[in-house]
Protein backbone atom coordinates (compact mmCIF):
# COMPACT_ATOMS: atom_id res chain seq x y z
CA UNK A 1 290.07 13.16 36.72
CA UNK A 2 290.73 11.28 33.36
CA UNK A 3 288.38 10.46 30.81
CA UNK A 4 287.81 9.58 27.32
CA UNK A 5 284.98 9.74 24.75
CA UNK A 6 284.30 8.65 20.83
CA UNK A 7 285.83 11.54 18.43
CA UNK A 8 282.39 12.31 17.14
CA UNK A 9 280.82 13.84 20.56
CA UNK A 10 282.22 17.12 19.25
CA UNK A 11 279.82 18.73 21.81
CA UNK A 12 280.71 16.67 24.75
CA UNK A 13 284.26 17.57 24.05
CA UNK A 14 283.28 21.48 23.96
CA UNK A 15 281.48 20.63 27.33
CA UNK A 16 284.24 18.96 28.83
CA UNK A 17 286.87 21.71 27.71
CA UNK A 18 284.89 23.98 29.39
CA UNK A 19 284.90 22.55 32.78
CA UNK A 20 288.47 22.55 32.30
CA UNK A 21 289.95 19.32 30.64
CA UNK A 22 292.44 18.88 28.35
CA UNK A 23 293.39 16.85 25.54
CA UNK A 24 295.98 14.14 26.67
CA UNK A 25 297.43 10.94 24.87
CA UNK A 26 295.81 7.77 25.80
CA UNK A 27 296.19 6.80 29.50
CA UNK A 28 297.69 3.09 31.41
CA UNK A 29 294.22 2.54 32.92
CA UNK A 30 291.80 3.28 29.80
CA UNK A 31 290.02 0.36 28.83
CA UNK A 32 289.67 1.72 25.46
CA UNK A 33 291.82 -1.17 23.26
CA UNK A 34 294.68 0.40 21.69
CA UNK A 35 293.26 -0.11 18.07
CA UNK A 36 290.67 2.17 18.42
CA UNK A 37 292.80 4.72 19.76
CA UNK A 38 293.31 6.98 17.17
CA UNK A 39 289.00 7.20 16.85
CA UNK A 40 288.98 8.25 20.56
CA UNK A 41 289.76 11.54 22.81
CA UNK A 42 291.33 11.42 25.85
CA UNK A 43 290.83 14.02 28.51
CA UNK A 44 292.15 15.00 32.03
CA UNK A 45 291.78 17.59 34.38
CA UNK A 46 293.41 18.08 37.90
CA UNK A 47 290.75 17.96 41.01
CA UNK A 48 293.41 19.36 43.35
């Protein structure tokens, strides 16, 4: 499961880490454009 969020949802992100995600560079598939990247967290966690 991928997803990503705006930098300032500082308490989604603690969420999120908590259910287990992690921090990963920007993925293929984001629709996120690439100049906004560096204002934007990316997250993944493995369902399996």
């Amino acid at each position: 499961m991928r997803l990503d969020s705006a930098a300032f949802m500082h308490a989604a992100h603690a969420l999120y880490r908590s259910a287990g995600l992690v921090d990963i560079e920007p993925y293929p598939e984001t629709e996120i454009p690439t100049d906004v990247w560096p204002y934007w967290v990316f997250m993944e966690r493995p369902l399996a």
